[in-house]
N, C-alpha and C. Protein backbone atom coordinates (compact mmCIF):
# COMPACT_ATOMS: atom_id res chain seq x y z
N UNK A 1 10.81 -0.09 -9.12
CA UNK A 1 10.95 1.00 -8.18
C UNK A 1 12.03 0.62 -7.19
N UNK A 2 13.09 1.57 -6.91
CA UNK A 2 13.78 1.46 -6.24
C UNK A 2 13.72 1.65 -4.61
N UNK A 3 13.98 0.65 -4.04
CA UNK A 3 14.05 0.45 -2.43
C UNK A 3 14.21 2.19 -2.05
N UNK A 4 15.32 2.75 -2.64
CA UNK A 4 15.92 3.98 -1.87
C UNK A 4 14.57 4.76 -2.23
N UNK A 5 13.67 5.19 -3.05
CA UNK A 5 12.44 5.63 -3.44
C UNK A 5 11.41 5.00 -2.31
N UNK A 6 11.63 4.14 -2.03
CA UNK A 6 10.45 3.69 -0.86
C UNK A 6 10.92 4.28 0.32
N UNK A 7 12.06 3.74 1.01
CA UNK A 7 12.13 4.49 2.05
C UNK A 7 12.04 5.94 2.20
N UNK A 8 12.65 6.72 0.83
CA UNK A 8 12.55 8.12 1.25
C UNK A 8 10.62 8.15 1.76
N UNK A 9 9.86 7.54 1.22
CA UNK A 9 8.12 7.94 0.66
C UNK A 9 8.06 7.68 2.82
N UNK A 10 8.64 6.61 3.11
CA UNK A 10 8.24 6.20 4.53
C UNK A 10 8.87 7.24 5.21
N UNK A 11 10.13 7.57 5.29
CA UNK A 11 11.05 8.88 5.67
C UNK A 11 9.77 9.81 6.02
N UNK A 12 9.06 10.46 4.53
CA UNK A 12 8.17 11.68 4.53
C UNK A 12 6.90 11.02 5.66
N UNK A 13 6.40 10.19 5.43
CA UNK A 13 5.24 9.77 6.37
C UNK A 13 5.51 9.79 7.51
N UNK A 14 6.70 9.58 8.04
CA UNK A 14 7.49 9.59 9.60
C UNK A 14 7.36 11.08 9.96
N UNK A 15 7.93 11.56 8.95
CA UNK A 15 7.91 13.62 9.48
C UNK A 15 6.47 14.01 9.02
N UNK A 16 5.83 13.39 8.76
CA UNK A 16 4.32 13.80 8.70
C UNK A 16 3.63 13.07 10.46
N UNK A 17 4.11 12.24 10.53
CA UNK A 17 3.90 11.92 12.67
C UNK A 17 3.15 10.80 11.91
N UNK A 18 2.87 10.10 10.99
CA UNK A 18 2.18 8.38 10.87
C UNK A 18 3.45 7.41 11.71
N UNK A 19 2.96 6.54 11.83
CA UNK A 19 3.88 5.27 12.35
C UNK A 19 3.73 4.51 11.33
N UNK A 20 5.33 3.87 11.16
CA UNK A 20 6.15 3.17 9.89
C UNK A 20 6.26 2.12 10.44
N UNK A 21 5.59 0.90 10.18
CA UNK A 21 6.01 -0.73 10.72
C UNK A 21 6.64 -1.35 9.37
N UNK A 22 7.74 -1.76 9.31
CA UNK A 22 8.03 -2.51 8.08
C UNK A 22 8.02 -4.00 8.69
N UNK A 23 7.94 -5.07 7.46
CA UNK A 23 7.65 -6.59 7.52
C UNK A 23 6.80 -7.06 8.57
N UNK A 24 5.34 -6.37 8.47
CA UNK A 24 4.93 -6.62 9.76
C UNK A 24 4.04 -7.77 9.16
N UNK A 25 3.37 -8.55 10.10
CA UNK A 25 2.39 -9.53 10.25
C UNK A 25 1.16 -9.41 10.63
N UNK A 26 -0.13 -9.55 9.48
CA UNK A 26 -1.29 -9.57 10.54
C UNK A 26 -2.01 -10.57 10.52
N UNK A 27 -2.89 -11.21 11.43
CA UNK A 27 -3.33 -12.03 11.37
C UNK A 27 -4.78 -11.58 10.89
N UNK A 28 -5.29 -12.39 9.62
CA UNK A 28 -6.97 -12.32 9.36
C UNK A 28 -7.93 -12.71 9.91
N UNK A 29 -9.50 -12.24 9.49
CA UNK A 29 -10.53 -12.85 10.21
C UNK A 29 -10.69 -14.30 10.11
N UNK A 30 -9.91 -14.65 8.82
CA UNK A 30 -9.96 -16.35 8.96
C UNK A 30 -8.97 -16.85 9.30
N UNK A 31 -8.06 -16.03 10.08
CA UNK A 31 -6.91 -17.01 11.15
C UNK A 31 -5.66 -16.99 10.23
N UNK A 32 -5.86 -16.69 9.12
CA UNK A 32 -4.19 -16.65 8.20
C UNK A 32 -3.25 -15.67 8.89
N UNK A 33 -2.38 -15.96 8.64
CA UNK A 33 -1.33 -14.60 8.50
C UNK A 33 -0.81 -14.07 7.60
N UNK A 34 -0.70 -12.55 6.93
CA UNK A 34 -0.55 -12.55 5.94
C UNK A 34 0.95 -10.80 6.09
N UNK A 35 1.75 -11.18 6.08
CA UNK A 35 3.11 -10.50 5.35
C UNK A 35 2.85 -9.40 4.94
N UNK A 36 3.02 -8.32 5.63
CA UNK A 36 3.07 -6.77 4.26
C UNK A 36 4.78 -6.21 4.31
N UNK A 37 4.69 -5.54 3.66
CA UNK A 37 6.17 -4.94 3.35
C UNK A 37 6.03 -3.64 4.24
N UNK A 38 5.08 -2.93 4.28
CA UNK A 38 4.42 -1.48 5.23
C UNK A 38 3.19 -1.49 5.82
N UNK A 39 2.55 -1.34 7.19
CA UNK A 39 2.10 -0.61 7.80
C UNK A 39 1.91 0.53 7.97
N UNK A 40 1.53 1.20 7.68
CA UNK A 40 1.02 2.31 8.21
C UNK A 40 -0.11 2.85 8.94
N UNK A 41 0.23 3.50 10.21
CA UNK A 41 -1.32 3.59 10.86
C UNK A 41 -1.14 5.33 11.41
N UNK A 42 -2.08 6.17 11.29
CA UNK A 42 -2.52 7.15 12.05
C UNK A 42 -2.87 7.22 13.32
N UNK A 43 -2.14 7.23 14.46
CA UNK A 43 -1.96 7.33 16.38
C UNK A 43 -3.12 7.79 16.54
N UNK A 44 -3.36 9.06 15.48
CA UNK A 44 -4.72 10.04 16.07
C UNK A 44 -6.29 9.38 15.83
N UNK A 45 -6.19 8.89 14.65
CA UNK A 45 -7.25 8.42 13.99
C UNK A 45 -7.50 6.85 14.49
N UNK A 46 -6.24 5.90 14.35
CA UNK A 46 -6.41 4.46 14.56
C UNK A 46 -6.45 4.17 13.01
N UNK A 47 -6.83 4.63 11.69
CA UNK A 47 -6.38 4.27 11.05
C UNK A 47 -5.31 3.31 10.51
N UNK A 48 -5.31 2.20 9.61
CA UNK A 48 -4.24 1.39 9.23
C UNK A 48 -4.12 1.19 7.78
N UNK A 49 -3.06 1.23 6.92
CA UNK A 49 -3.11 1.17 5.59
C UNK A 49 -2.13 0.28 5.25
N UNK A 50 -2.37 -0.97 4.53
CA UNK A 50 -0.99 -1.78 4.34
C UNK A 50 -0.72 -1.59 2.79
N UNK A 51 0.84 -1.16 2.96
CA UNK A 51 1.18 -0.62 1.66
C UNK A 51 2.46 -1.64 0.71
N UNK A 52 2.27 -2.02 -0.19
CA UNK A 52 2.76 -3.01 -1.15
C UNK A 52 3.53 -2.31 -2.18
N UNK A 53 4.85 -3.07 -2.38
CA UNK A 53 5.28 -2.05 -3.66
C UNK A 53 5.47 -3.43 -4.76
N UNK A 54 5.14 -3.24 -5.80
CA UNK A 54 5.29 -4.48 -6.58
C UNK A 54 5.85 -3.68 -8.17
N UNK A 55 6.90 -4.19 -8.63
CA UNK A 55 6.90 -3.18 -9.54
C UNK A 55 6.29 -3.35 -10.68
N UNK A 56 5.49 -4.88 -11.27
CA UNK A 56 4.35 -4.81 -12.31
C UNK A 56 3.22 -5.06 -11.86
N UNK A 57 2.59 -4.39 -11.62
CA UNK A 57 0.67 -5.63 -11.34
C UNK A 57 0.00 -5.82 -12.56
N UNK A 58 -0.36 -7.21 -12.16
CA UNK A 58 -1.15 -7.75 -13.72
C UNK A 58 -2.05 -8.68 -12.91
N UNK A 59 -2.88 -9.37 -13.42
CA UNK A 59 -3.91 -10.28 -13.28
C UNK A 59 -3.16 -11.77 -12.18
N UNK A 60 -2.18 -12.04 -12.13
CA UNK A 60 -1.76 -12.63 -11.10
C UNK A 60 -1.73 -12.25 -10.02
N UNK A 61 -1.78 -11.17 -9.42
CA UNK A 61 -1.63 -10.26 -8.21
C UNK A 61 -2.86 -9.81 -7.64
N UNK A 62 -3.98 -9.66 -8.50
CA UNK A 62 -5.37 -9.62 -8.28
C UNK A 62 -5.59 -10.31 -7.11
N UNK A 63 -6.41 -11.41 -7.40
CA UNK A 63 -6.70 -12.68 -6.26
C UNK A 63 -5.92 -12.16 -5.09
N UNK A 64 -4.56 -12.64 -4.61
CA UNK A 64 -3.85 -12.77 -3.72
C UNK A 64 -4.17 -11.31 -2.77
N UNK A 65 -3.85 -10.14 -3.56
CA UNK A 65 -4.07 -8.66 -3.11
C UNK A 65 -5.71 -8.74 -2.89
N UNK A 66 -6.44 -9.11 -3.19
CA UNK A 66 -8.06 -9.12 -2.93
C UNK A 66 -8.61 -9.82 -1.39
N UNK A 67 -7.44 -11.25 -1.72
CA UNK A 67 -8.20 -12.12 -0.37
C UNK A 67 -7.48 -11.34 0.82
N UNK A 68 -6.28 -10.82 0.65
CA UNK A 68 -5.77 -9.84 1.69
C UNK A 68 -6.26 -8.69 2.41
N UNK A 69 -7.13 -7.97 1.27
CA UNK A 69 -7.33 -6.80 2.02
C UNK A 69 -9.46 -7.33 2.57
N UNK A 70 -9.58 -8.15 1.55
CA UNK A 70 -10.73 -8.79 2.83
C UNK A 70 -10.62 -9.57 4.29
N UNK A 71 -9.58 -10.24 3.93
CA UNK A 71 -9.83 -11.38 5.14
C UNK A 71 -8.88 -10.50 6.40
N UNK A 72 -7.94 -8.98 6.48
CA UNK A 72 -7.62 -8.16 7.36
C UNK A 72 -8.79 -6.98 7.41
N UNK A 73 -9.49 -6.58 6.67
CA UNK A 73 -10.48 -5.59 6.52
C UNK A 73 -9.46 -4.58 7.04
N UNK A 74 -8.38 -4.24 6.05
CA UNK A 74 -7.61 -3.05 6.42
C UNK A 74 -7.06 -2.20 4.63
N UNK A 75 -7.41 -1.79 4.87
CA UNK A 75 -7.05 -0.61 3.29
C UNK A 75 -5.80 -1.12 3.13
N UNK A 76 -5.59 -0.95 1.52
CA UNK A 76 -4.56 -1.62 0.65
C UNK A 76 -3.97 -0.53 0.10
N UNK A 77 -2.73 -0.26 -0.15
CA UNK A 77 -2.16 0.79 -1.11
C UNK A 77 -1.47 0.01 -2.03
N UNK A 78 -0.95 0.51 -3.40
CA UNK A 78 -0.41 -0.88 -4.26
C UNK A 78 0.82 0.61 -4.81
N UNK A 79 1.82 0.27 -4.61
CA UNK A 79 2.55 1.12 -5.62
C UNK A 79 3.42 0.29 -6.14
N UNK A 80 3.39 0.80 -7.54
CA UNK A 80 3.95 0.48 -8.68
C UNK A 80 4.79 0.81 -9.77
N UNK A 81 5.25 0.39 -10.77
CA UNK A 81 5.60 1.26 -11.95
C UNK A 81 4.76 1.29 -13.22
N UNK A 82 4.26 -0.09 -13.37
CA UNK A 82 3.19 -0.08 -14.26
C UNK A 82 2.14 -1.15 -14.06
N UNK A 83 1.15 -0.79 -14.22
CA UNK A 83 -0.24 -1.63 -14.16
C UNK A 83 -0.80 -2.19 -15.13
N UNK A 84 -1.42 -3.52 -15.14
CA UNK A 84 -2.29 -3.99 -16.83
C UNK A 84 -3.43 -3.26 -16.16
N UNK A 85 -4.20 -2.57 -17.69
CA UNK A 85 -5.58 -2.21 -17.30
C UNK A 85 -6.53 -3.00 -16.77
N UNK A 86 -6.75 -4.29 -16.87
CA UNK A 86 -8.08 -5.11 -16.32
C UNK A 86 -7.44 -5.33 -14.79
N UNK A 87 -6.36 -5.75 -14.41
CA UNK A 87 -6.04 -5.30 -13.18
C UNK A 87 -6.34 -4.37 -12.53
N UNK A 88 -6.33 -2.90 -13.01
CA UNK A 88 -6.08 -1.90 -12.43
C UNK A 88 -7.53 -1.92 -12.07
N UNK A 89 -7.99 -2.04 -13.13
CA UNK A 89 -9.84 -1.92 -13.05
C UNK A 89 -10.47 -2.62 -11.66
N UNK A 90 -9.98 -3.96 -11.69
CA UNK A 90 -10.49 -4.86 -11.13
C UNK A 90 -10.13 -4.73 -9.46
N UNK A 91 -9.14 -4.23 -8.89
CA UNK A 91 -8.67 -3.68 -8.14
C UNK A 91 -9.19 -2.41 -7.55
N UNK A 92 -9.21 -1.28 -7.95
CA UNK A 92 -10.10 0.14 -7.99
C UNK A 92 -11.49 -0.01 -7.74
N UNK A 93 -12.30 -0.91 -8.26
CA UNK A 93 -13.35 -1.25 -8.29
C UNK A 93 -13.53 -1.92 -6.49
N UNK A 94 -12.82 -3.00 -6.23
CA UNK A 94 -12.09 -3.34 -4.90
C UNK A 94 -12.17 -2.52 -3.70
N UNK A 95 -11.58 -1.30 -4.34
CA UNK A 95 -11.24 -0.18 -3.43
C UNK A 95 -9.59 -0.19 -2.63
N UNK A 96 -8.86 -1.08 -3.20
CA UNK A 96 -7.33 -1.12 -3.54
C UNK A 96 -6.94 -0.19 -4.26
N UNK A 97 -6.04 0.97 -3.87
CA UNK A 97 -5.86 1.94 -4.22
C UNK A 97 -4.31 1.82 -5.10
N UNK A 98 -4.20 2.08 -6.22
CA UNK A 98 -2.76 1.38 -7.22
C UNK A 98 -2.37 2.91 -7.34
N UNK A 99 -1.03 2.95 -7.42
CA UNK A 99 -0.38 4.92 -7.00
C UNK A 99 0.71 3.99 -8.28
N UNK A 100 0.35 4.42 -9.48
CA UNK A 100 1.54 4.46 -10.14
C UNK A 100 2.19 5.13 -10.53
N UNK A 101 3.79 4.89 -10.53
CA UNK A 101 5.17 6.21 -10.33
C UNK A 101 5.78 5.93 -11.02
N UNK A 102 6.57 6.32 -11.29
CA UNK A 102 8.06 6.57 -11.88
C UNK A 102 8.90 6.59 -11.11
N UNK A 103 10.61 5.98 -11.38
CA UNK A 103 11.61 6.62 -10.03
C UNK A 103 11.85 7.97 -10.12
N UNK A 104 11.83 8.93 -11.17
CA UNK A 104 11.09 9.93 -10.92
C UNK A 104 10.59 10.76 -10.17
N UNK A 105 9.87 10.24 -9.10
CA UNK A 105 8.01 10.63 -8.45
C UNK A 105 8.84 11.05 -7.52
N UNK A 106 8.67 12.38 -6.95
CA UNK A 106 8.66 13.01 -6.01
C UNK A 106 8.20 12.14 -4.53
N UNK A 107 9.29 12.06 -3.42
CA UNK A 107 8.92 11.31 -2.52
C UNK A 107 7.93 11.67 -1.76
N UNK A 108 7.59 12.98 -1.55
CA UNK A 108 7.04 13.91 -0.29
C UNK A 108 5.53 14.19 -0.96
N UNK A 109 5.29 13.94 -2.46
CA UNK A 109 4.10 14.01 -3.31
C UNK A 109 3.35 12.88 -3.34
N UNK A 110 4.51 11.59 -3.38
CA UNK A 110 3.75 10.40 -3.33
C UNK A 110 3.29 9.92 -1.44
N UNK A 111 3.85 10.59 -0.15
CA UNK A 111 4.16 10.55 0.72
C UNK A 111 2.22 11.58 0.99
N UNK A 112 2.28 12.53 0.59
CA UNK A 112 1.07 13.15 0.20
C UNK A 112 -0.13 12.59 0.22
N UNK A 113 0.15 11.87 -0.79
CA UNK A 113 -1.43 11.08 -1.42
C UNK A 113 -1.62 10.27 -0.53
N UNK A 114 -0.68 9.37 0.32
CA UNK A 114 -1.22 8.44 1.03
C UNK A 114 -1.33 8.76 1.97
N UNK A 115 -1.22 9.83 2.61
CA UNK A 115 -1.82 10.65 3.69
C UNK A 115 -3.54 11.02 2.72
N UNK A 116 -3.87 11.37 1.65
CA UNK A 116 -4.65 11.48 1.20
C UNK A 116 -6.19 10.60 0.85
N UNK A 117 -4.95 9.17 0.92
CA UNK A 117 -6.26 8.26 0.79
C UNK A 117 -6.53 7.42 1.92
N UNK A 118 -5.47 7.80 3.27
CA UNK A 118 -6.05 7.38 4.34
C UNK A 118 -7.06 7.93 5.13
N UNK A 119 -7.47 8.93 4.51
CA UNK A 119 -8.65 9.66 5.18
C UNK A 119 -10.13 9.03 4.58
């Protein structure tokens, strides 16, 4: 997935009124710090969603994406281009939400959903 495809998706979330933090840092309940590529949080709500673009997920990415979205207790978005199924499973199950696209994908559709699953 192409960079210019991400920013447009953050572009749409900006004119939707979310706040866009890129390379931000958070620190976990067990004192780590852990790197996202996006932030996203809802002003109105307090909501926070940290959003990842990786362009394969497979069974290496599991673990790492798991101890993350426990040890911040903050919702995970995973976008992608393609997913292995026992990943995807294992993840979903999680409650790590995997949005797989195409460069393709409509920015303002995929911009959509994650307004969709931050509720």
């Amino acid at each position: 997935m192409s960079d210019s495809i991400i920013e447009e998706v953050l572009k749409e979330l900006e004119k939707l009124g979310l706040r866009v933090r890129r390379r931000v840092t958070v620190k976990g309940i067990a004192g780590f710090n852990y790197c996202f590529d996006v932030v996203i949080e809802n002003s109105k709500s307090g909501k926070k969603v940290a959003l990842m673009y990786i362009d394969e997920v497979d069974a290496r990415h599991v673990l790492p994406i798991l101890a993350c979205r426990v040890d911040t207790d903050m919702r995970h978005i995973v976008i992608t281009h393609q997913a292995n199924t026992d990943a995807l499973t294992l993840l979903n199950e999680a409650k790590v939400d995997v949005l797989i696209t195409s460069s393709k994908y409509d920015a303002r559709k995929l911009a959509n959903k994650i307004i969709e699953l931050m509720r």
